[in-house]
Protein backbone atom coordinates (compact mmCIF):
# COMPACT_ATOMS: atom_id res chain seq x y z
CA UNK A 1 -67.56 32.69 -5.40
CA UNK A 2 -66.57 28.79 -4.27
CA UNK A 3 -63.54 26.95 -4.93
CA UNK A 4 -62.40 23.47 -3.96
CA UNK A 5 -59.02 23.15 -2.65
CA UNK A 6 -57.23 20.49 -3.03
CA UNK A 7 -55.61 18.37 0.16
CA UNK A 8 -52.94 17.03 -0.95
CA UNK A 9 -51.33 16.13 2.41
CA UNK A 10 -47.92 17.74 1.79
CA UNK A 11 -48.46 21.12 3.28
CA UNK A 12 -50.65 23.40 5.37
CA UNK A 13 -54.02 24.14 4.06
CA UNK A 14 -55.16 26.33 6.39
CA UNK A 15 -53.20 29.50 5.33
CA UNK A 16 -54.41 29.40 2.03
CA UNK A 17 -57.88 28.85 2.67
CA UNK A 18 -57.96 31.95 5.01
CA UNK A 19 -56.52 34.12 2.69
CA UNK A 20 -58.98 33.15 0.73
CA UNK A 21 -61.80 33.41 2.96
CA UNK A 22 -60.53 37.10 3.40
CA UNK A 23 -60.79 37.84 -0.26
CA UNK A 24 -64.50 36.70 0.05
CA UNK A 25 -64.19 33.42 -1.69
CA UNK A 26 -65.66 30.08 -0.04
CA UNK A 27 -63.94 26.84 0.55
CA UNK A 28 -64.70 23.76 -0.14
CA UNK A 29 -61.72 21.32 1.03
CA UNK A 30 -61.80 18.17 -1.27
CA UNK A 31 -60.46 15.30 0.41
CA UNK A 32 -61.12 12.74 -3.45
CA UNK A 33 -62.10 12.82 -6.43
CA UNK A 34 -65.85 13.19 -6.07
CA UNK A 35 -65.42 16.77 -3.62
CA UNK A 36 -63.77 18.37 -7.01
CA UNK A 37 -66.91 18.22 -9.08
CA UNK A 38 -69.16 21.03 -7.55
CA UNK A 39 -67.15 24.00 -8.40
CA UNK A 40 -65.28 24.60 -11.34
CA UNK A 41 -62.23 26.52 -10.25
CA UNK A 42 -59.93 24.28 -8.41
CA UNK A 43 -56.55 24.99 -6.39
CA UNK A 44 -53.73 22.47 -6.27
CA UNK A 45 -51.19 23.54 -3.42
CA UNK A 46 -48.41 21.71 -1.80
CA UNK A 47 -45.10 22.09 -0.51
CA UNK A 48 -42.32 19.35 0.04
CA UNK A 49 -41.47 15.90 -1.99
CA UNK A 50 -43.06 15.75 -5.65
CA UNK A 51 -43.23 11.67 -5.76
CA UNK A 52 -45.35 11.52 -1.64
CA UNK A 53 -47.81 14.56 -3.40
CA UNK A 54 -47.98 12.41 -7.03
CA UNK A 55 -48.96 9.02 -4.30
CA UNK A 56 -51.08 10.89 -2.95
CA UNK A 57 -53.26 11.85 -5.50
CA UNK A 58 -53.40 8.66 -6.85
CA UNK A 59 -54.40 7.49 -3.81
CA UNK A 60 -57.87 9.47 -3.65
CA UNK A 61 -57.98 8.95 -7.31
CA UNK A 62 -57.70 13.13 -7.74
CA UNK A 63 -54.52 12.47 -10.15
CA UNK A 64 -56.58 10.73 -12.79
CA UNK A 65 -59.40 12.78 -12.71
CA UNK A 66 -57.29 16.38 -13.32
CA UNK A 67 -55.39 14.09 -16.09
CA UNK A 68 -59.50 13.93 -17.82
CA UNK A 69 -59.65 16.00 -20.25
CA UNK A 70 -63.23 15.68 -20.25
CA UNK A 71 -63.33 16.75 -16.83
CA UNK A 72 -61.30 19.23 -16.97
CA UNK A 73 -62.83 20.95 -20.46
CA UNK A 74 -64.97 23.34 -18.30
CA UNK A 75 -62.68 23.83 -15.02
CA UNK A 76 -60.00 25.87 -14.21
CA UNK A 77 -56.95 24.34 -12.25
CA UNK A 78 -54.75 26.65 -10.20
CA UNK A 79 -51.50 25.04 -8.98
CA UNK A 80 -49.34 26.64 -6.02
CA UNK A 81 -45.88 26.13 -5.69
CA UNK A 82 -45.37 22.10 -5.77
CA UNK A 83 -48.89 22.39 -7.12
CA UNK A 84 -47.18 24.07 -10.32
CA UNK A 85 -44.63 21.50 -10.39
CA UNK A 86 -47.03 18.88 -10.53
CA UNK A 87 -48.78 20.49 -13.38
CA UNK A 88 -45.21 19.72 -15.21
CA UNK A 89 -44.48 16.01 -17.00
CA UNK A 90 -42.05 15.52 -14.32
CA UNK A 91 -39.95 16.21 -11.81
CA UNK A 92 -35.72 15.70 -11.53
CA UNK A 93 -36.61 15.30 -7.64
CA UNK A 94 -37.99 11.88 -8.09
CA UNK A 95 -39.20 9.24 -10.83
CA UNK A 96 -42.93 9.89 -11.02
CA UNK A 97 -44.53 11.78 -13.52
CA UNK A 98 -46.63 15.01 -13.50
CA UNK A 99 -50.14 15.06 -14.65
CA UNK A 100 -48.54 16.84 -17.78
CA UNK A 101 -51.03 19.49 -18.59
CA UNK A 102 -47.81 21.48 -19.31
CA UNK A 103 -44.88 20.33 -21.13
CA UNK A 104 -42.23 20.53 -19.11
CA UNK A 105 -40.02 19.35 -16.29
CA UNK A 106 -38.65 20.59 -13.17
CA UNK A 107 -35.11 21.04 -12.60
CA UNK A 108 -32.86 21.98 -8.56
CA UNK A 109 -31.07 25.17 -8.46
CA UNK A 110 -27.26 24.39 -8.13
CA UNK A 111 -25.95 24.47 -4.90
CA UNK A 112 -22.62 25.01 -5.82
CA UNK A 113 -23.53 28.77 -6.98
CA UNK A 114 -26.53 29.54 -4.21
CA UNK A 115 -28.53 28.71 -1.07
CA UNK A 116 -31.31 25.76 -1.62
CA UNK A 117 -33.89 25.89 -0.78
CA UNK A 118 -34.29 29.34 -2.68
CA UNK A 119 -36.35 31.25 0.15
CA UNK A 120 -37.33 34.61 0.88
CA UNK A 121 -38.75 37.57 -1.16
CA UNK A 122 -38.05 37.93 -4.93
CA UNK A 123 -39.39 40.68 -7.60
CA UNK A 124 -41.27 39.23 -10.84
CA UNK A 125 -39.83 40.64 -14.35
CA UNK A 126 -41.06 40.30 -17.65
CA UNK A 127 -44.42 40.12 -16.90
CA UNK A 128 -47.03 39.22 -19.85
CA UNK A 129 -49.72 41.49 -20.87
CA UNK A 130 -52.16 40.08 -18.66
CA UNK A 131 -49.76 40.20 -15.83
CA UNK A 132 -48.33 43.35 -16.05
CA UNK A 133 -49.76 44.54 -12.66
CA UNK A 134 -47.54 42.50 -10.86
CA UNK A 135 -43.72 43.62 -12.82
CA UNK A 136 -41.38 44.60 -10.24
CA UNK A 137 -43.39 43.28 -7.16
CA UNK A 138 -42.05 41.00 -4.45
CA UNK A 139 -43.79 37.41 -3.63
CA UNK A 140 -42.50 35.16 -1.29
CA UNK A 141 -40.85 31.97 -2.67
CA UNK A 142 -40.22 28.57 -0.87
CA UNK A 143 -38.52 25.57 -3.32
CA UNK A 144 -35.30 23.80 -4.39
CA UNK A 145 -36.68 22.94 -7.75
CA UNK A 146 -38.18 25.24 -10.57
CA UNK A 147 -40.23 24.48 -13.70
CA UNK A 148 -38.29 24.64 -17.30
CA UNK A 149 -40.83 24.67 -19.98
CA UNK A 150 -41.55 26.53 -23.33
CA UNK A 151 -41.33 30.27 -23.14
CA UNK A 152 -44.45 30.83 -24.92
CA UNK A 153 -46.69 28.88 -21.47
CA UNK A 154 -44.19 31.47 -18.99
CA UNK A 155 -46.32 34.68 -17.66
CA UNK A 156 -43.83 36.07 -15.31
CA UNK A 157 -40.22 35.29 -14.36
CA UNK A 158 -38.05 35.56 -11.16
CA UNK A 159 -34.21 34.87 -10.20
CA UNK A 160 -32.44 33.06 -8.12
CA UNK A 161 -29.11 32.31 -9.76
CA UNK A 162 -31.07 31.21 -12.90
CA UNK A 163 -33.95 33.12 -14.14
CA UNK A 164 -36.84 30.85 -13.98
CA UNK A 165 -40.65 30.96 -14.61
CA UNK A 166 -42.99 32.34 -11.87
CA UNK A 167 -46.00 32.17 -13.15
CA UNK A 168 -46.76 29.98 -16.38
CA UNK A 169 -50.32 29.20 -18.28
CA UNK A 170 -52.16 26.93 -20.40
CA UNK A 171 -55.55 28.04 -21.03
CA UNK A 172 -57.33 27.62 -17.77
CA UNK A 173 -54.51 25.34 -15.99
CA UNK A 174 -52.39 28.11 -14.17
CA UNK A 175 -49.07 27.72 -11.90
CA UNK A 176 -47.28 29.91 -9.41
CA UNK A 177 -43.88 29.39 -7.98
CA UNK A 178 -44.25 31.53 -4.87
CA UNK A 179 -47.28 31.95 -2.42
CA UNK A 180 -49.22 34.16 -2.50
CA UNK A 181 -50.51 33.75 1.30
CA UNK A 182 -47.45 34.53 2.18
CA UNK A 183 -46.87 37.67 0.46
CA UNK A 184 -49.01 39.88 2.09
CA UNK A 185 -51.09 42.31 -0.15
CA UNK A 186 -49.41 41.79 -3.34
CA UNK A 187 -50.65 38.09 -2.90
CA UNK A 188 -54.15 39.15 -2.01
CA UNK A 189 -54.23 40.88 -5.31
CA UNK A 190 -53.10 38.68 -7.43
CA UNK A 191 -55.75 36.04 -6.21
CA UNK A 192 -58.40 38.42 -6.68
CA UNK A 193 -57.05 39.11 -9.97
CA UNK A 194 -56.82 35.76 -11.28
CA UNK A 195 -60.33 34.88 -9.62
CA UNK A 196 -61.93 37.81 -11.10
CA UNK A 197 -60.61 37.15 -14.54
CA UNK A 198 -62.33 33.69 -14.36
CA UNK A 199 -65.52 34.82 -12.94
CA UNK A 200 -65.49 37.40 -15.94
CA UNK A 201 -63.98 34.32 -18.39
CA UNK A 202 -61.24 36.53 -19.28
CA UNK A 203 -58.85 33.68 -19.51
C-alpha cells in the first residue's frame, strides 16, 4: 500500500514515515499540491503553532486543494495531532482558520488546574464500535490545545483535566490527538487498523 505524507514543515517527518515503512506501507513525501494526487490515502501531521502550519499550506497551495471537495470525494485524509486540529474550523491559538472538514474549534487546557503542554501517556475511554480495540490503551500525547466538536464526529476520548476527543471522524477525513509513532505497539496497530479498514473500504 502507498500513502503521501504531507510536509507541512512544523514537525519531524521522519518518525512517522518509518513507522510506517515498518508496517509495510510506502511513502511518498509530498512537498505541494500536485505530489497529493497519486495515492488516495493521505496523512496530515504536525506539531507546534496552528497559524505557521495553516501558512504553510497555503503556501504550496496543499490547503486549498484538501478544502476541494471534488478532490477529496475519493481520498481519505488522516490528520495527526496538529494535523487533527487543522481538520477543525479553527483554532483559539491563533486567527486563521482550519480547512473545516469538521465543525469544530480547538480550545488550551487551563493552566491554572494542570501542566501545558499535556504530555506523556494517557488511556482512551469510550471508544466507538469501530474502535473498541483500542478502550483502555495508552498513546502518547503531545499538545496544549484539544479539539471541541459535536459528540456524534468523537471515536475515542482521553483526559487531561477535561475529557476531550482523541480520535474523531467524518467519513474518510480522520484525526488523532496523540501519536501513534510514539506509542510503541499500540500505535503500530492502530495504523494498521485504520489502513486496513481503507484498503478493505470499511470506512
Amino acid at each position: 500500500m502507498k500513502i503521501n505524507l504531507i510536509n507541512t514543515n512544523v514537525g519531524n517527518l521522519n518518525s512517522l514515515k518509518n513507522m510506517l515503512n515498518r508496517v509495510g506501507i510506502i511513502v511518498n513525501i509530498a512537498n505541494s499540491k500536485k505530489d497529493l494526487y497519486s495515492e488516495n490515502v493521505i496523512i496530515l501531521p504536525g506539531v507546534g503553532s496552528f497559524d505557521a502550519a495553516v501558512k504553510n499550506l497555503k503556501v504550496s497551495g496543499i490547503f486549498d486543494l484538501l478544502k476541494d471537495e471534488k478532490f477529496l470525494k475519493d481520498k481519505y485524509l488522516l490528520g495527526i495531532c496538529l494535523g487533527m486540529q487543522l481538520l477543525l474550523s479553527e483554532s483559539k491559538e491563533g486567527s486563521e482558520r482550519g480547512l473545516s472538514l469538521i465543525p469544530g474549534v480547538t480550545e488550551k487546557f487551563d493552566s491554572n488546574f494542570v501542566k501545558v503542554p499535556h504530555m506523556g501517556w494517557n488511556n482512551l475511554v469510550d471508544c466507538s464500535l469501530d474502535y473498541e480495540f483500542l478502550n483502555t490503551k495508552k498513546f502518547y500525547f503531545a499538545h496544549s490545545f484539544y479539539a471541541k466538536c459535536d459528540k456524534n464526529f468523537i471515536k475515542a476520548y482521553s483526559k487531561h483535566s477535561v475529557k476531550f476527543p482523541a480520535i474523531i471522524q467524518n467519513k474518510r477525513v480522520i484525526g488523532i490527538q496523540f501519536h501513534p509513532e510514539k506509542s510503541h505497539q499500540n500505535g503500530i496497530q492502530l495504523l494498521k487498523k485504520i489502513l486496513e479498514s481503507i484498503k478493505n473500504n470499511a470506512f
